[in-house]
PDB file of N, CA and C in Angstrom:
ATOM      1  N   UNK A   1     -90.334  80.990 -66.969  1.00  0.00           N
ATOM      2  CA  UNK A   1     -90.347  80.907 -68.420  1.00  0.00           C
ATOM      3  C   UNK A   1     -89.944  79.516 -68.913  1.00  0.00           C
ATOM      4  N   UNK A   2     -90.036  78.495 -68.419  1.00  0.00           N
ATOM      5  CA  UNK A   2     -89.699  77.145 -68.297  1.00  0.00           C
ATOM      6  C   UNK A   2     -90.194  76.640 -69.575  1.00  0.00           C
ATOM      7  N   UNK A   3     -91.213  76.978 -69.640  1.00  0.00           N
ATOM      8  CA  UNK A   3     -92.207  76.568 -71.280  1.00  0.00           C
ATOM      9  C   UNK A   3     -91.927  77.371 -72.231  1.00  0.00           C
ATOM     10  N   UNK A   4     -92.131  78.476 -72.119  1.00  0.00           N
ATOM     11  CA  UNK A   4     -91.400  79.153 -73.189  1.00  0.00           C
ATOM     12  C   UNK A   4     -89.654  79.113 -73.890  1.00  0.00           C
ATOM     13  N   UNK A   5     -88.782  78.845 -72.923  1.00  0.00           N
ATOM     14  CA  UNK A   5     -87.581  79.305 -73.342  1.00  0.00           C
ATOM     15  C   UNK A   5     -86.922  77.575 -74.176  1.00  0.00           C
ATOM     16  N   UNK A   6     -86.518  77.730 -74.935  1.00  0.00           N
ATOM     17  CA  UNK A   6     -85.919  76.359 -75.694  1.00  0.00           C
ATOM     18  C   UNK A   6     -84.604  75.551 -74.706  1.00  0.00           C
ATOM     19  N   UNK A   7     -84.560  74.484 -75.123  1.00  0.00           N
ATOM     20  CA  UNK A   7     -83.653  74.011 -73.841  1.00  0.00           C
ATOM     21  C   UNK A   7     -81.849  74.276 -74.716  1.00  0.00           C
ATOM     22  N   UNK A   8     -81.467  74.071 -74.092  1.00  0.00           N
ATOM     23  CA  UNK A   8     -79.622  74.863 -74.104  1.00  0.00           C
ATOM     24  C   UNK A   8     -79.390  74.032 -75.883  1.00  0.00           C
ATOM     25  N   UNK A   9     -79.452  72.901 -75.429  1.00  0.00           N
ATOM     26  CA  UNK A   9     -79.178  71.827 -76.338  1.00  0.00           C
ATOM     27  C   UNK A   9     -80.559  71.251 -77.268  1.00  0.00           C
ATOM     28  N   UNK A  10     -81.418  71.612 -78.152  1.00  0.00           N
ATOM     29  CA  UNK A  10     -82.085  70.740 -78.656  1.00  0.00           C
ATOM     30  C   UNK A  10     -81.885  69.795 -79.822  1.00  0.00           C
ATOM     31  N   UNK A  11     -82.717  69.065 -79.818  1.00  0.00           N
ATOM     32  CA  UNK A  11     -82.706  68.075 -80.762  1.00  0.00           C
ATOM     33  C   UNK A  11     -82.165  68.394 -81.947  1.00  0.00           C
ATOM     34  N   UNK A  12     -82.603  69.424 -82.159  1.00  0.00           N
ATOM     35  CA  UNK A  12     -82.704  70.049 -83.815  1.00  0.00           C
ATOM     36  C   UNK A  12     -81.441  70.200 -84.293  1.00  0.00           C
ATOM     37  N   UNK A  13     -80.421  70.674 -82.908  1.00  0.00           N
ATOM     38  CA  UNK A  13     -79.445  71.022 -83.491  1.00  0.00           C
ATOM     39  C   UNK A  13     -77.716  70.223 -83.074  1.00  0.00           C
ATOM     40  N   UNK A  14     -78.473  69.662 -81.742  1.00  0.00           N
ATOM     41  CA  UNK A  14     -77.118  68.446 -81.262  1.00  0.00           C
ATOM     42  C   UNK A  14     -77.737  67.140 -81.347  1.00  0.00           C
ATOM     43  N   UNK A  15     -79.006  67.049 -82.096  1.00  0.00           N
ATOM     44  CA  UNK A  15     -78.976  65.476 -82.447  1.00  0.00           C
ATOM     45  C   UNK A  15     -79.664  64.830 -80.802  1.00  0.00           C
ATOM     46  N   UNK A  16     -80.548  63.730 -81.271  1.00  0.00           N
ATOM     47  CA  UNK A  16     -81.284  63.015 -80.397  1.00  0.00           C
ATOM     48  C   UNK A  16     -80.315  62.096 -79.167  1.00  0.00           C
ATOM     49  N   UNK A  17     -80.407  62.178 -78.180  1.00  0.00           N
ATOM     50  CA  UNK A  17     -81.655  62.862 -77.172  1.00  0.00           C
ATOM     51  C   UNK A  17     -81.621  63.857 -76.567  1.00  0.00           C
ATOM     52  N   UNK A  18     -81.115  64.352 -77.029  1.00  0.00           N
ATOM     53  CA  UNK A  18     -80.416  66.444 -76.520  1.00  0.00           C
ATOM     54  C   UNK A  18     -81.045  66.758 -75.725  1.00  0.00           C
ATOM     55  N   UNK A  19     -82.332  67.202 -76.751  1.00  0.00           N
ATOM     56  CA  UNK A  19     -83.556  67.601 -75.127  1.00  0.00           C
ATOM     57  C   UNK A  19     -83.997  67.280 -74.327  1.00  0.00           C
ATOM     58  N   UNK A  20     -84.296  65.626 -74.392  1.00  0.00           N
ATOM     59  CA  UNK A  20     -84.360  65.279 -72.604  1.00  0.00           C
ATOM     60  C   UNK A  20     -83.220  65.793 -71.882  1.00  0.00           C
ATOM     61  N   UNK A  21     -81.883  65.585 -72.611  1.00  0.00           N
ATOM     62  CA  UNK A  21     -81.025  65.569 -71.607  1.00  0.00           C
ATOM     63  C   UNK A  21     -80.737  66.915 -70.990  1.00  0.00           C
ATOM     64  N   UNK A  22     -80.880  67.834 -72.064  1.00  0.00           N
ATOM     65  CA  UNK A  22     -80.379  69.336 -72.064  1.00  0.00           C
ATOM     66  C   UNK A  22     -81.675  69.665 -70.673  1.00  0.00           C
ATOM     67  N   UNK A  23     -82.748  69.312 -70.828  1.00  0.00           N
ATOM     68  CA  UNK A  23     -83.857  69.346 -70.209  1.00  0.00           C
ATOM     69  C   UNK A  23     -83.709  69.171 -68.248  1.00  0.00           C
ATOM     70  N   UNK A  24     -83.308  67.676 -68.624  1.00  0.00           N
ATOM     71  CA  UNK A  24     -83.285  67.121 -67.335  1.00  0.00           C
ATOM     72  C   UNK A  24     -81.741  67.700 -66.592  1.00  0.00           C
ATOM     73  N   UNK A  25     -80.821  68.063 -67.186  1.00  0.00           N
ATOM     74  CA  UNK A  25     -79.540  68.682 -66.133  1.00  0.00           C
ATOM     75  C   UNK A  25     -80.083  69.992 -66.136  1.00  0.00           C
ATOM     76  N   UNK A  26     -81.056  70.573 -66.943  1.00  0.00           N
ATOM     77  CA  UNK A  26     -81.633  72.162 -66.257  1.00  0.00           C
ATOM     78  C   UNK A  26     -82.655  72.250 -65.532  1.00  0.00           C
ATOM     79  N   UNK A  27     -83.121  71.193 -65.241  1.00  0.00           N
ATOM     80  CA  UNK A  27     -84.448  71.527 -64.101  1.00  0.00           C
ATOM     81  C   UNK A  27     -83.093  71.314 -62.901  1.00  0.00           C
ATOM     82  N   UNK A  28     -82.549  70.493 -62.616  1.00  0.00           N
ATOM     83  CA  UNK A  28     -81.966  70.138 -61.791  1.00  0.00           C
ATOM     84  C   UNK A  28     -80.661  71.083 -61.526  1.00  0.00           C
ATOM     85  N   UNK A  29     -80.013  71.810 -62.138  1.00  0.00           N
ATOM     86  CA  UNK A  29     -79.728  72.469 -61.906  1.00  0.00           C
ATOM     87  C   UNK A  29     -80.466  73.711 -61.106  1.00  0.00           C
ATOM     88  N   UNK A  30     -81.455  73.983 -61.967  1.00  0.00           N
ATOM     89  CA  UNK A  30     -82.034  75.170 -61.482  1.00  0.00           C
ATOM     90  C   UNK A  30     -82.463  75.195 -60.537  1.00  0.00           C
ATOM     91  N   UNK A  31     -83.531  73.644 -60.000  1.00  0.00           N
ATOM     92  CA  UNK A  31     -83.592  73.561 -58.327  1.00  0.00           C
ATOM     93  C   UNK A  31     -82.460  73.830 -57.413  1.00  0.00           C
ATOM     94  N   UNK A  32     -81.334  73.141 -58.149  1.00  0.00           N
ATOM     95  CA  UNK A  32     -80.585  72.996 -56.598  1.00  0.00           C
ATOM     96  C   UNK A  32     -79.828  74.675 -56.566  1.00  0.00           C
ATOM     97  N   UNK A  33     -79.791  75.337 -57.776  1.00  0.00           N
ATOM     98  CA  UNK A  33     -79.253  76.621 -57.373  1.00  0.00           C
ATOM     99  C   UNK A  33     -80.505  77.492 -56.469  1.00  0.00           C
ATOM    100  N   UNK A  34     -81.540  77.537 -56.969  1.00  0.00           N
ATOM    101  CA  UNK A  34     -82.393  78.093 -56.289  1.00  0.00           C
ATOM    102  C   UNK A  34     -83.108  77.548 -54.985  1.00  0.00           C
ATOM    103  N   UNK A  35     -82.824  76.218 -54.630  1.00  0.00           N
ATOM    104  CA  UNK A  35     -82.929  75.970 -53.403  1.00  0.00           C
ATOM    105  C   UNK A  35     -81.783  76.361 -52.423  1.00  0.00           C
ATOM    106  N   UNK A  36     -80.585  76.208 -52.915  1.00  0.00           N
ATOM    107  CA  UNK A  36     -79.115  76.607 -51.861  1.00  0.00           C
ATOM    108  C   UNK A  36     -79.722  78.168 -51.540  1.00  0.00           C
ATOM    109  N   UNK A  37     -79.932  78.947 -53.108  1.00  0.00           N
ATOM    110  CA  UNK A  37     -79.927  80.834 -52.678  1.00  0.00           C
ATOM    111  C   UNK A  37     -81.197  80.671 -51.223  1.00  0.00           C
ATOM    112  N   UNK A  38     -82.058  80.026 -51.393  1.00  0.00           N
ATOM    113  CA  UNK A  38     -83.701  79.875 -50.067  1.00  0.00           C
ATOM    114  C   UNK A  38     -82.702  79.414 -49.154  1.00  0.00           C
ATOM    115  N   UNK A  39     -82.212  78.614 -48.906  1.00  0.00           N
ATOM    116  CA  UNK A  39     -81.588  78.165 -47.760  1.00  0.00           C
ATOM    117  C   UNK A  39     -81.352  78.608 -46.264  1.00  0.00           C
ATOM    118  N   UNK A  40     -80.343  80.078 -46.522  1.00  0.00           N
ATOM    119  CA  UNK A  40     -80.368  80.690 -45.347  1.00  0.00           C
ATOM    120  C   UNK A  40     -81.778  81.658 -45.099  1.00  0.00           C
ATOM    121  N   UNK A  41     -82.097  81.597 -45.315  1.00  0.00           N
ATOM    122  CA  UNK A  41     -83.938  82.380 -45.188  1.00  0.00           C
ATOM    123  C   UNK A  41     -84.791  81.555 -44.350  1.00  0.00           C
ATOM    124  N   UNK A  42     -84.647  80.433 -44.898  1.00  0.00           N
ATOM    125  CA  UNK A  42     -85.365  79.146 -44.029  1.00  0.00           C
ATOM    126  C   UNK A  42     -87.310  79.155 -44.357  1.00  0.00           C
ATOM    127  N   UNK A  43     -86.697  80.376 -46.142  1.00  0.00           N
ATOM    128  CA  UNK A  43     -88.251  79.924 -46.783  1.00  0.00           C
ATOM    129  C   UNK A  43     -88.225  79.551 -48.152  1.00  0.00           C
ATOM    130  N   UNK A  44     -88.931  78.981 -48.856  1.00  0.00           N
ATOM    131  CA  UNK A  44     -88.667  78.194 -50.314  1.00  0.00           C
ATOM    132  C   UNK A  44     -89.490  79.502 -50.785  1.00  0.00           C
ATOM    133  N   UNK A  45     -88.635  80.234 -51.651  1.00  0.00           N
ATOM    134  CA  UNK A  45     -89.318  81.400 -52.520  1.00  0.00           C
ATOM    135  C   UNK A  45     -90.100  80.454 -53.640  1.00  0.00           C
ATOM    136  N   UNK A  46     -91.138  81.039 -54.195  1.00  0.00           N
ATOM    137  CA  UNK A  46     -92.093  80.219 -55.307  1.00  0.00           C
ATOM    138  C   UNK A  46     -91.233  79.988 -56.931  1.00  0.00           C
ATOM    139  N   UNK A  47     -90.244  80.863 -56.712  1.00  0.00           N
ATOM    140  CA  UNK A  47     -89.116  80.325 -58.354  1.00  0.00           C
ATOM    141  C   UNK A  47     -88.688  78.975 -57.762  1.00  0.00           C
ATOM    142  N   UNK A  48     -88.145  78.987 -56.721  1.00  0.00           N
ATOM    143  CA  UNK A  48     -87.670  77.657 -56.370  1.00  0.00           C
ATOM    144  C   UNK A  48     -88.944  76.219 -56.258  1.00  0.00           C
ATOM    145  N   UNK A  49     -89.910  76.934 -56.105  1.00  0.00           N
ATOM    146  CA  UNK A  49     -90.723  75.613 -55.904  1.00  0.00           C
ATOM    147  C   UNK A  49     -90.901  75.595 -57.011  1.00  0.00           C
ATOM    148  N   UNK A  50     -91.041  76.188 -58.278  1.00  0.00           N
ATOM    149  CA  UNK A  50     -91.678  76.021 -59.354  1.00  0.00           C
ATOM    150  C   UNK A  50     -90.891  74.998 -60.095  1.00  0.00           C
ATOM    151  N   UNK A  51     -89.589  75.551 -59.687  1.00  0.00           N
ATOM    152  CA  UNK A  51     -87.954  75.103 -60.336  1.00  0.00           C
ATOM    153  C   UNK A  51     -88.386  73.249 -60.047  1.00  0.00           C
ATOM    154  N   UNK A  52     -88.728  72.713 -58.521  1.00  0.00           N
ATOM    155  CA  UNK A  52     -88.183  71.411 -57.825  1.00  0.00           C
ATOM    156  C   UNK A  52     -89.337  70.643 -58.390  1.00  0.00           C
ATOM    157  N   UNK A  53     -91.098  71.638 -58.971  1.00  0.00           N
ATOM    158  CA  UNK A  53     -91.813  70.875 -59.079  1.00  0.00           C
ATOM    159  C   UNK A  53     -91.665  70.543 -60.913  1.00  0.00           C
ATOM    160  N   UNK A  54     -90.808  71.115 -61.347  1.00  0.00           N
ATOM    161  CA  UNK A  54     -90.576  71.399 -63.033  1.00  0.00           C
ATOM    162  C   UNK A  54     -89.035  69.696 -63.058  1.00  0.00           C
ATOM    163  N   UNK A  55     -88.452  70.052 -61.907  1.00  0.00           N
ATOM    164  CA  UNK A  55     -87.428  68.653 -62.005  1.00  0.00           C
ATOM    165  C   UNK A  55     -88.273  67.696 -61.509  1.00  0.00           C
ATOM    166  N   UNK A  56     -89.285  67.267 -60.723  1.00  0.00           N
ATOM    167  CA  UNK A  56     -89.863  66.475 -60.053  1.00  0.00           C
ATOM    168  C   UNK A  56     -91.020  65.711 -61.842  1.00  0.00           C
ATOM    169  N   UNK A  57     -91.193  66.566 -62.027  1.00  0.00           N
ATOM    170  CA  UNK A  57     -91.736  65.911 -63.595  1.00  0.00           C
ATOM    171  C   UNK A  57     -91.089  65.003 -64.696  1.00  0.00           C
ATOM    172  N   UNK A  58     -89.765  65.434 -64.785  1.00  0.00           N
ATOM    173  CA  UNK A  58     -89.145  65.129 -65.685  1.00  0.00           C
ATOM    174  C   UNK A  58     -88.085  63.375 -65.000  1.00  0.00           C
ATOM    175  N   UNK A  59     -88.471  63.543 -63.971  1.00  0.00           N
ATOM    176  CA  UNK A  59     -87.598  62.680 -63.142  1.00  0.00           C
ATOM    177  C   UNK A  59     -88.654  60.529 -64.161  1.00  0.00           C
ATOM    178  N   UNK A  60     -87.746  60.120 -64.199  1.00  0.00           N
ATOM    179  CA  UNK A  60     -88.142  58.490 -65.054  1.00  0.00           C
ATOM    180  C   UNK A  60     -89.147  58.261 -63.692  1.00  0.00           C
ATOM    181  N   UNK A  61     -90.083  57.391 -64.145  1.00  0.00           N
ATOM    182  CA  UNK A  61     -90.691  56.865 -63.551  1.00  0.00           C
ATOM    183  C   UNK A  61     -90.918  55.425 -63.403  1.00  0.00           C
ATOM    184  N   UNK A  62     -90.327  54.591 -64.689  1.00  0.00           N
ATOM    185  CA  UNK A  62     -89.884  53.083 -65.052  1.00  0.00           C
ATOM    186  C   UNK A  62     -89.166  52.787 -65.916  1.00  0.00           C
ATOM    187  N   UNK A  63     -88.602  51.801 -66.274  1.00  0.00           N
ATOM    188  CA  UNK A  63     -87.263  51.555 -66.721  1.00  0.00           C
ATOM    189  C   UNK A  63     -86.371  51.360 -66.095  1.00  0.00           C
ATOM    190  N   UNK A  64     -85.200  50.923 -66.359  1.00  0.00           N
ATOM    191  CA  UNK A  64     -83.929  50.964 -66.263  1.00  0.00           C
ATOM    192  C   UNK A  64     -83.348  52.334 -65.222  1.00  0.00           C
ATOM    193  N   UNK A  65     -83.747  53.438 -65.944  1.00  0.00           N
ATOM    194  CA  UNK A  65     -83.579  54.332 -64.993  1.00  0.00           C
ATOM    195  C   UNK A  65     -84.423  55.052 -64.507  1.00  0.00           C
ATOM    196  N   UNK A  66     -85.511  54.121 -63.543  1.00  0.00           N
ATOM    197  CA  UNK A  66     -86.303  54.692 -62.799  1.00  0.00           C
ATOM    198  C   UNK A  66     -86.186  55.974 -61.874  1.00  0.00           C
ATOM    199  N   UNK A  67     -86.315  56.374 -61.284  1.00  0.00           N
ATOM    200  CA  UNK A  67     -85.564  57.170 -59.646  1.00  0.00           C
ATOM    201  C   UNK A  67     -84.610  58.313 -60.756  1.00  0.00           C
ATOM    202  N   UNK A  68     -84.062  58.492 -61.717  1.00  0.00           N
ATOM    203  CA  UNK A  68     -83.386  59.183 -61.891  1.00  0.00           C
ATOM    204  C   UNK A  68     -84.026  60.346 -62.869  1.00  0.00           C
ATOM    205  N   UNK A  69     -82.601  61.085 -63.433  1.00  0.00           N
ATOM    206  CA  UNK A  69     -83.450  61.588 -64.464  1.00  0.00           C
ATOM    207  C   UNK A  69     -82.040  61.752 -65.524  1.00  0.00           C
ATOM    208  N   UNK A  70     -82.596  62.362 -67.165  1.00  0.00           N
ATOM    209  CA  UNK A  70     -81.998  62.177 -68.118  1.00  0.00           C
ATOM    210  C   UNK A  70     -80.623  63.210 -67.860  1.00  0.00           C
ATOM    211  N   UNK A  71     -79.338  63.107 -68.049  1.00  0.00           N
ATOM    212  CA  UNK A  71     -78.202  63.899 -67.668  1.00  0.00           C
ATOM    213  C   UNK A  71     -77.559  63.846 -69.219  1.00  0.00           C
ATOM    214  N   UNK A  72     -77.078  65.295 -69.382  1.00  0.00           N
ATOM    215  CA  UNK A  72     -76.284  65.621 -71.061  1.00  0.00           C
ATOM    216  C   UNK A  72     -74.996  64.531 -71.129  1.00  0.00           C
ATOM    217  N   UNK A  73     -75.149  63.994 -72.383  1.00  0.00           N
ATOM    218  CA  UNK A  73     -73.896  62.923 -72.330  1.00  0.00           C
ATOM    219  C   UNK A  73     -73.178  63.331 -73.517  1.00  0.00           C
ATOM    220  N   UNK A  74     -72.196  63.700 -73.843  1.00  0.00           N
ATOM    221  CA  UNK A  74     -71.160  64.181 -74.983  1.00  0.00           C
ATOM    222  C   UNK A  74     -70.122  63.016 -75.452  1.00  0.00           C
ATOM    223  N   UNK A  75     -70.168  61.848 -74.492  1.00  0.00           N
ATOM    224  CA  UNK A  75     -69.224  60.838 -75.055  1.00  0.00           C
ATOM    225  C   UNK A  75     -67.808  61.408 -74.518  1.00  0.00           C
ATOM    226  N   UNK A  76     -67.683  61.470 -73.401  1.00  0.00           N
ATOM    227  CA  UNK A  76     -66.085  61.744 -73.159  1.00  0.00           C
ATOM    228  C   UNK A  76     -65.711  61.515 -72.114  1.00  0.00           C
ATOM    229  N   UNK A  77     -66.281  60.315 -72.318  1.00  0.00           N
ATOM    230  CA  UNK A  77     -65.125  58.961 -71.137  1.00  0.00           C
ATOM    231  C   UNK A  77     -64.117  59.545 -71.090  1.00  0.00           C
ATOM    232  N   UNK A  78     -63.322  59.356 -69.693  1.00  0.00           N
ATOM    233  CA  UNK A  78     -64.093  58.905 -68.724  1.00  0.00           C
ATOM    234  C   UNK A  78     -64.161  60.243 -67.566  1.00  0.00           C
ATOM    235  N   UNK A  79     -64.403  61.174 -68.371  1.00  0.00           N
ATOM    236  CA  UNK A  79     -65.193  62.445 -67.277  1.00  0.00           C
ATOM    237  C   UNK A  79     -66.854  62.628 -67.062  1.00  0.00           C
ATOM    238  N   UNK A  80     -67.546  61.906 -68.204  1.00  0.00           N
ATOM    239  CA  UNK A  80     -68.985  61.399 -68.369  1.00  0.00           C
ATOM    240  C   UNK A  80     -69.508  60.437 -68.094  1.00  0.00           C
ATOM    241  N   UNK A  81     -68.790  59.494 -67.312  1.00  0.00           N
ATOM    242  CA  UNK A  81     -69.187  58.247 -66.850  1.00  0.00           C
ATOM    243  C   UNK A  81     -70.199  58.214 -65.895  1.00  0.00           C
ATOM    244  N   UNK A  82     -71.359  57.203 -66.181  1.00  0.00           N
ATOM    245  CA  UNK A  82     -72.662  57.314 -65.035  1.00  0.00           C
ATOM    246  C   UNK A  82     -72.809  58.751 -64.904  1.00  0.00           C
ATOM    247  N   UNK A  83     -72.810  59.922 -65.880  1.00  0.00           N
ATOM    248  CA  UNK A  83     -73.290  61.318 -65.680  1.00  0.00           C
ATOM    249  C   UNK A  83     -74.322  61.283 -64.930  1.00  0.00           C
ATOM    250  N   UNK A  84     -75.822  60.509 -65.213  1.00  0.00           N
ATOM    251  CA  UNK A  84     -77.057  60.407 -64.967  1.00  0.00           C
ATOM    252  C   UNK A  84     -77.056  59.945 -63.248  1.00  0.00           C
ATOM    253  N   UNK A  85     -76.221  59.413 -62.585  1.00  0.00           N
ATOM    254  CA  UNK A  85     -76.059  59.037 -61.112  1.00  0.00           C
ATOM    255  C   UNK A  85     -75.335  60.657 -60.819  1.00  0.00           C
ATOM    256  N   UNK A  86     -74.733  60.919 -61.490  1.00  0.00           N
ATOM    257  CA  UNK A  86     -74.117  62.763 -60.788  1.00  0.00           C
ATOM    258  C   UNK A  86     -75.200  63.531 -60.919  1.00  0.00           C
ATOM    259  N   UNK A  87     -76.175  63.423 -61.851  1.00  0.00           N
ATOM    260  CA  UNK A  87     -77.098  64.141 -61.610  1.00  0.00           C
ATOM    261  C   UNK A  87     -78.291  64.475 -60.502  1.00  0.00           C
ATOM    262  N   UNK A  88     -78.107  62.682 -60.444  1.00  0.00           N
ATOM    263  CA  UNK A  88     -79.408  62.457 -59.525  1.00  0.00           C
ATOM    264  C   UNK A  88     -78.935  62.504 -58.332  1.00  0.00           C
ATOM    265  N   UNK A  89     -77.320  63.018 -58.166  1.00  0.00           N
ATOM    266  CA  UNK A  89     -77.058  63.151 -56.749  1.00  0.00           C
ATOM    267  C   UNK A  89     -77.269  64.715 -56.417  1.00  0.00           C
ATOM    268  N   UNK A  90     -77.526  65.576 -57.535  1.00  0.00           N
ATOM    269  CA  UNK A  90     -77.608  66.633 -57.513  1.00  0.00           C
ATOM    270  C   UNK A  90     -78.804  67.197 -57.333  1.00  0.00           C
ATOM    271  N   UNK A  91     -79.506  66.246 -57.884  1.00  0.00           N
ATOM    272  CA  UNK A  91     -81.042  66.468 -57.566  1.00  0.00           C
ATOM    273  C   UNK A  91     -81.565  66.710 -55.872  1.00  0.00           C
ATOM    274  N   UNK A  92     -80.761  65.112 -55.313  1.00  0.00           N
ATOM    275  CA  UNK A  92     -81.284  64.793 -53.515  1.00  0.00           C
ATOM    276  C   UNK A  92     -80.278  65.821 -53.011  1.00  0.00           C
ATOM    277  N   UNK A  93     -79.448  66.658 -53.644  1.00  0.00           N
ATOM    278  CA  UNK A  93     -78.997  67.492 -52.517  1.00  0.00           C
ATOM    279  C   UNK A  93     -79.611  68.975 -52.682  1.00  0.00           C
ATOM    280  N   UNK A  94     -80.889  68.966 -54.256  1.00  0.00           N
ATOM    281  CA  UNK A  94     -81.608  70.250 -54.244  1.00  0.00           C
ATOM    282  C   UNK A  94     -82.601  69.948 -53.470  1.00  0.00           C
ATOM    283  N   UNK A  95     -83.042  68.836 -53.401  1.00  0.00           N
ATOM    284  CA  UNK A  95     -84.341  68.647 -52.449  1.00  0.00           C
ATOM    285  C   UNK A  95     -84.171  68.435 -50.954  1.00  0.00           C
ATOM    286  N   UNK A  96     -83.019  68.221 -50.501  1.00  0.00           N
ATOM    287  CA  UNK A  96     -82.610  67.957 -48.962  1.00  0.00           C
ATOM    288  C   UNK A  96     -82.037  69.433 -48.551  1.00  0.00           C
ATOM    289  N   UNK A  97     -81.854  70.295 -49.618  1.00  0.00           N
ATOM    290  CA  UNK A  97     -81.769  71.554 -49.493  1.00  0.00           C
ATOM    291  C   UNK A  97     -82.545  72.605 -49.077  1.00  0.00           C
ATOM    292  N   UNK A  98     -83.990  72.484 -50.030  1.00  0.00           N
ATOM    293  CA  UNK A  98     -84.963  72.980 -49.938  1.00  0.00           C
ATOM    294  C   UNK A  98     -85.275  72.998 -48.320  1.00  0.00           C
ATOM    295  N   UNK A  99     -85.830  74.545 -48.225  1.00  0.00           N
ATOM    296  CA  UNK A  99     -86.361  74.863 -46.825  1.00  0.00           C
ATOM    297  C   UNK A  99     -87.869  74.361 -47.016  1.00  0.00           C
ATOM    298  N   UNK A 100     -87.936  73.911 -45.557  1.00  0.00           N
ATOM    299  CA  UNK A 100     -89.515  73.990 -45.451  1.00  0.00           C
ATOM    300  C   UNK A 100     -90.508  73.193 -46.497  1.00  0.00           C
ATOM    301  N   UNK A 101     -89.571  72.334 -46.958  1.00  0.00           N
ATOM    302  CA  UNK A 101     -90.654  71.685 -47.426  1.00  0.00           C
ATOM    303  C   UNK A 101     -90.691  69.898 -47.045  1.00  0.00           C
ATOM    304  N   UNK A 102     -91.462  69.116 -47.457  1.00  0.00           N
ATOM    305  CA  UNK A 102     -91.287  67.730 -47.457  1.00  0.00           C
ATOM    306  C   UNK A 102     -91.872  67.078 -48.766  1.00  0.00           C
ATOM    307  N   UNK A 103     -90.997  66.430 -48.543  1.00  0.00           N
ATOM    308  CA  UNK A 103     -90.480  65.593 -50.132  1.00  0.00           C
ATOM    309  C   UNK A 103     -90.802  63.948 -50.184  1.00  0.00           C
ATOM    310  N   UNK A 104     -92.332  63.257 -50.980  1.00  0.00           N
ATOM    311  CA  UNK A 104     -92.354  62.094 -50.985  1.00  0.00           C
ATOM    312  C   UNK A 104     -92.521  61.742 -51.835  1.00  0.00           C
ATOM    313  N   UNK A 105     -92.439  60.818 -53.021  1.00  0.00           N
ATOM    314  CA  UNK A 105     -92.839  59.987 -53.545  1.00  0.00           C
ATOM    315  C   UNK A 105     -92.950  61.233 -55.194  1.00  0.00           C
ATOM    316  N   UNK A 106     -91.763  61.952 -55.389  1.00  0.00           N
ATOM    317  CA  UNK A 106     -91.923  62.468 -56.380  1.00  0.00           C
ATOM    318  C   UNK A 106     -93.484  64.061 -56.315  1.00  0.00           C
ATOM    319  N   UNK A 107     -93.164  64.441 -55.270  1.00  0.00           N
ATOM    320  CA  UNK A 107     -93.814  65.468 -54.814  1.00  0.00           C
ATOM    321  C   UNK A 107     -93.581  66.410 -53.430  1.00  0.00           C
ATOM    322  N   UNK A 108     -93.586  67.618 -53.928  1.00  0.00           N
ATOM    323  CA  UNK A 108     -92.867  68.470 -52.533  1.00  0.00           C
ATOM    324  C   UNK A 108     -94.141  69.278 -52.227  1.00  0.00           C
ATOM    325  N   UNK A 109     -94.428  69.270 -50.854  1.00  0.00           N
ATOM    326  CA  UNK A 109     -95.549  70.460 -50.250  1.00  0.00           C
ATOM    327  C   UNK A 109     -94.862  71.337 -49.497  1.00  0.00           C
TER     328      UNK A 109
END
């Protein structure tokens, strides 16, 4: 329900850039929870791939913060500092998680 459901935080109502951000810590979340639950199975159920190929979209592609992706920032130094590097560490440990699959260049088979 990825398209359908509104993201935690939108624009509308916590102010710009909510929804990337609200956006990008829930794909990434949602991979890496649903890749850890596949884990001991040693098979990537299709919620989970849907989940890694739904964060694999949203991930920058140039800029400044290329390689990463957008992480919720509330302003509350200094427990929010470089949020967006905690994220993206959260990301390589949903995808180094993931069973059975291989992971290049912003795409998992």
């Amino acid at each position: 329900m990825w398209k359908e459901v509104e993201p935690f935080y939108p624009d509308q109502t916590a102010g710009l850039p909510k929804t990337s951000e609200s956006r990008g810590t829930e794909s990434i979340l949602n991979a890496l929870i649903l890749a850890w639950n596949d884990a001991p199975s040693g098979k990537l159920s299709p919620d989970a791939r849907l989940a890694l190929d739904n964060m694999w979209a949203l991930q920058f592609k140039s800029g400044e913060m290329s390689g990463s992706w957008a992480w919720l920032q509330f302003h509350n130094a200094p427990w929010e500092g470089d949020s967006q590097y905690y994220g993206t560490v959260l990301a390589a440990i949903a995808i180094g998680s993931a069973p059975g699959r291989r992971c290049r260049g912003g795409s998992c088979r």
